[in-house]
C-alpha atoms as a PDB file:
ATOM      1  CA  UNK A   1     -33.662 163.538 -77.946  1.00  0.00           C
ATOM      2  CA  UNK A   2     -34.941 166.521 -78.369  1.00  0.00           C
ATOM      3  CA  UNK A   3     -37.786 167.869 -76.124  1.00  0.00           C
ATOM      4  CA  UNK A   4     -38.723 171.851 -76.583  1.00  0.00           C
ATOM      5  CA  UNK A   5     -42.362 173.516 -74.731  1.00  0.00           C
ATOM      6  CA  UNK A   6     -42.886 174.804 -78.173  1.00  0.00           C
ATOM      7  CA  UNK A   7     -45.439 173.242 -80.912  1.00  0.00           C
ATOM      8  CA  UNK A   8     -42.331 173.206 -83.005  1.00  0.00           C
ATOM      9  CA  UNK A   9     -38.860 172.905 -83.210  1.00  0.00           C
ATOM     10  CA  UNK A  10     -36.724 175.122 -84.433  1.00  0.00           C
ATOM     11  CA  UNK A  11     -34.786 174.236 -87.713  1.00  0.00           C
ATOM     12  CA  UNK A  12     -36.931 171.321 -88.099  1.00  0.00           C
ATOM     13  CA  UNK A  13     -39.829 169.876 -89.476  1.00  0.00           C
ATOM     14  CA  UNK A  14     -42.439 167.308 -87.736  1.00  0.00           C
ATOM     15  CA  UNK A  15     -43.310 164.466 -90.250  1.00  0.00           C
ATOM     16  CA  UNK A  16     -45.341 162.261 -87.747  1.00  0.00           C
ATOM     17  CA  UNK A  17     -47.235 163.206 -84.887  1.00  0.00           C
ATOM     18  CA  UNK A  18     -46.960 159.272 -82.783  1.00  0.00           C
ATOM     19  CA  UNK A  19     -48.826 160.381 -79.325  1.00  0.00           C
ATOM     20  CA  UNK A  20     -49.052 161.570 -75.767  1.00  0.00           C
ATOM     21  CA  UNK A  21     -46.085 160.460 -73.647  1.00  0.00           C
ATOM     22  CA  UNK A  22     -45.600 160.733 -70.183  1.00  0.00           C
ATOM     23  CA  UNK A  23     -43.339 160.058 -67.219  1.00  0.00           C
ATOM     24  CA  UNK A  24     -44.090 160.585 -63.768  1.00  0.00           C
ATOM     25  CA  UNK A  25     -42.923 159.732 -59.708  1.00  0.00           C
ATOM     26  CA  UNK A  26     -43.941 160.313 -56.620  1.00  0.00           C
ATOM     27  CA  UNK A  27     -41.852 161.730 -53.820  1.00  0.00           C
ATOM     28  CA  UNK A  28     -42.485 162.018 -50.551  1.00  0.00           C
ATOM     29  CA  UNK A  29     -40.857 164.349 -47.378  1.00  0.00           C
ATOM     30  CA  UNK A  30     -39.320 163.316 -44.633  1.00  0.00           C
ATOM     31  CA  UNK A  31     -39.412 164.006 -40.930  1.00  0.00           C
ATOM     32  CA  UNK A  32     -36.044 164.869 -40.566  1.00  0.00           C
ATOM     33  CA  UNK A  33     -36.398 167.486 -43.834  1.00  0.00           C
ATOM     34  CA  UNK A  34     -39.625 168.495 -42.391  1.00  0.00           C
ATOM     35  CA  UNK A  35     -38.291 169.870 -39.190  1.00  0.00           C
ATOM     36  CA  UNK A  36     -35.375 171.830 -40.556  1.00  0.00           C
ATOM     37  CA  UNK A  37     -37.974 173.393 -42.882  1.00  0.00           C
ATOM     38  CA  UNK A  38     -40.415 174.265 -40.295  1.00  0.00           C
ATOM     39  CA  UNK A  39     -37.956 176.308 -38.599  1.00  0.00           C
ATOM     40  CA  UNK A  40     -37.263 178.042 -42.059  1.00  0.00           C
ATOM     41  CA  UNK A  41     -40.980 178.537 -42.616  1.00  0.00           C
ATOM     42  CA  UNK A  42     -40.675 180.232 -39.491  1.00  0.00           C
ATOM     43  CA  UNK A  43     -37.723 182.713 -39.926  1.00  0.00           C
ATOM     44  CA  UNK A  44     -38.467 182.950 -43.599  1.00  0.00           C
ATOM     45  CA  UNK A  45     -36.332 182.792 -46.538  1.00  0.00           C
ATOM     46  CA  UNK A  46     -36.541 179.363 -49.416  1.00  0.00           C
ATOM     47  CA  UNK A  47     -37.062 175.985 -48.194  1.00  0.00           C
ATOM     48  CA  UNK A  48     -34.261 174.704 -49.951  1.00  0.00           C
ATOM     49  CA  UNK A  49     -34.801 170.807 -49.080  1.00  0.00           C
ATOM     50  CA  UNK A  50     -37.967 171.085 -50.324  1.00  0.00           C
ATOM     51  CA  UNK A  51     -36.897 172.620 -53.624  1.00  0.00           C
ATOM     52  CA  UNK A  52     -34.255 170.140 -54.524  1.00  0.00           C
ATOM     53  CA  UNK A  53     -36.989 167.464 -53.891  1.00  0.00           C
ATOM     54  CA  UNK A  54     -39.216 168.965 -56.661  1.00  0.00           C
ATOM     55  CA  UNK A  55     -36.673 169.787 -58.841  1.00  0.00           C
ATOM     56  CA  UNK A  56     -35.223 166.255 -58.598  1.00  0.00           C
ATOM     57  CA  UNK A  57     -38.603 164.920 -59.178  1.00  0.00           C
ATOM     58  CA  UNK A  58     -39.321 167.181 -62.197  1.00  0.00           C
ATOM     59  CA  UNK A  59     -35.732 165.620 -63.827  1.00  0.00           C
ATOM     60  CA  UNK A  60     -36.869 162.222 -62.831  1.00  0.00           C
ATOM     61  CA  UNK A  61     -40.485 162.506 -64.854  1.00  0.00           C
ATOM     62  CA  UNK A  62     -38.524 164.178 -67.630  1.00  0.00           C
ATOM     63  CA  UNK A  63     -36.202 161.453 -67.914  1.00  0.00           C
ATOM     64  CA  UNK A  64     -39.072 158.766 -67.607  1.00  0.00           C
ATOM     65  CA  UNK A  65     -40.982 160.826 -70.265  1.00  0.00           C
ATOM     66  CA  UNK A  66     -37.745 160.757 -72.536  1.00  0.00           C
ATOM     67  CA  UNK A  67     -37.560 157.036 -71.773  1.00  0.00           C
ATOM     68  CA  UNK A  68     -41.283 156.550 -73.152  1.00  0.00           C
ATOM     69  CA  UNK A  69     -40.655 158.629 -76.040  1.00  0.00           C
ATOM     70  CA  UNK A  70     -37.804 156.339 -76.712  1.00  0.00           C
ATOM     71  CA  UNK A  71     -39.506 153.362 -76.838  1.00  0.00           C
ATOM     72  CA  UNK A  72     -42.148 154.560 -79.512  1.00  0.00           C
ATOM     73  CA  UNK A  73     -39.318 155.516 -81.266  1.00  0.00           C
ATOM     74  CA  UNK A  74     -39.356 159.543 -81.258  1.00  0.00           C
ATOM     75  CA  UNK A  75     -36.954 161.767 -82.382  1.00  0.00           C
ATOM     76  CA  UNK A  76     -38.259 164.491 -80.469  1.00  0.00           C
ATOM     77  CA  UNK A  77     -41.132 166.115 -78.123  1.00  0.00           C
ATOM     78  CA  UNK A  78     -42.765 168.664 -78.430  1.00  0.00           C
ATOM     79  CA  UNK A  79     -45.578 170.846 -76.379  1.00  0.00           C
ATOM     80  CA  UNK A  80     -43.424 169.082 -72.984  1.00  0.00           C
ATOM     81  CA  UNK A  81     -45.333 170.075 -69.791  1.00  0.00           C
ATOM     82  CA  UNK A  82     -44.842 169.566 -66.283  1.00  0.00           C
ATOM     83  CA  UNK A  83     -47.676 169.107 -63.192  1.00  0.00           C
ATOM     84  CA  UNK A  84     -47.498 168.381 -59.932  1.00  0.00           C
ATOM     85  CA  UNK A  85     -50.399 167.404 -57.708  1.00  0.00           C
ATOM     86  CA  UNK A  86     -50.605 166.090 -53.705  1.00  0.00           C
ATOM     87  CA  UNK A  87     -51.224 162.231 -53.758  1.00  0.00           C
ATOM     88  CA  UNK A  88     -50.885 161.430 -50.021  1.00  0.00           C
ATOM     89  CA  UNK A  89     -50.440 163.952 -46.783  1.00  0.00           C
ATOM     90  CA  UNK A  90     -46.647 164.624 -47.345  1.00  0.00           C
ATOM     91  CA  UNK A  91     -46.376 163.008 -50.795  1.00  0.00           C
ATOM     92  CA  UNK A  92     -46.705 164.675 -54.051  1.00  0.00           C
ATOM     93  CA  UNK A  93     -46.908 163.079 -57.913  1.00  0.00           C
ATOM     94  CA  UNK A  94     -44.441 165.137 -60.568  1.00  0.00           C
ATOM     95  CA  UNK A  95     -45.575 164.249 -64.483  1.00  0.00           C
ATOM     96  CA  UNK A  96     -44.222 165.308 -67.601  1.00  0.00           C
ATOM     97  CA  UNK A  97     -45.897 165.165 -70.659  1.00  0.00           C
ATOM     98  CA  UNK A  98     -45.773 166.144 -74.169  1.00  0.00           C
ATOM     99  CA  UNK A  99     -46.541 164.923 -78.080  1.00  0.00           C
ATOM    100  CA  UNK A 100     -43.418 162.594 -79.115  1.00  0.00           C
ATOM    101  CA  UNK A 101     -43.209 162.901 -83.183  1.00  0.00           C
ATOM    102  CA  UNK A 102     -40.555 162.053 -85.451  1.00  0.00           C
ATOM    103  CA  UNK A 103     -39.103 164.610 -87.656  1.00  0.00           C
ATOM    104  CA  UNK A 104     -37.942 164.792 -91.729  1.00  0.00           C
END
């Protein structure tokens, strides 16, 4: 499936506009993460644990999103987004979401 940030797609042309779809997750830290990345908030540099965790949870909500689009029968999405907000203390929710057409 195809899934651009764009209002279009290139080489193509969007027949049906079907909806909003989304797919989302919630991941949370944990302690043993959280110390190791205290010490590199401390010394400086990337907190590396806590960047695969978002980027995991960003391909998670992508695939979930795909997974939506797939059962309304897409052939692509278009506009895809991404947003990430703090649910709990420690715990943050990733979503993707975009327009799911079909195309000519």
């Amino acid at each position: 499936m195809k899934m651009v940030t764009t209002e279009t797609i290139a080489g193509a042309e969007i027949d049906e506009s079907i909806g909003v779809v989304r797919g989302s997750t919630v991941e949370a830290r944990n302690i043993g993460r959280d110390v190791t990345q205290l010490v590199r908030n401390v010394t400086g540099g990337e907190l590396k644990a806590y960047s695969r965790l978002l980027s995991n949870a960003r391909d998670e909500a992508l695939s979930r999103m795909e997974a939506d689009a797939a059962e309304v029968e897409a052939d692509a999405v278009v506009n895809v987004r991404f947003e990430t907000s703090t649910v709990v203390q420690g715990g943050a929710e990733v979503i993707a979401y975009g327009t799911a057409v079909r195309l000519r």
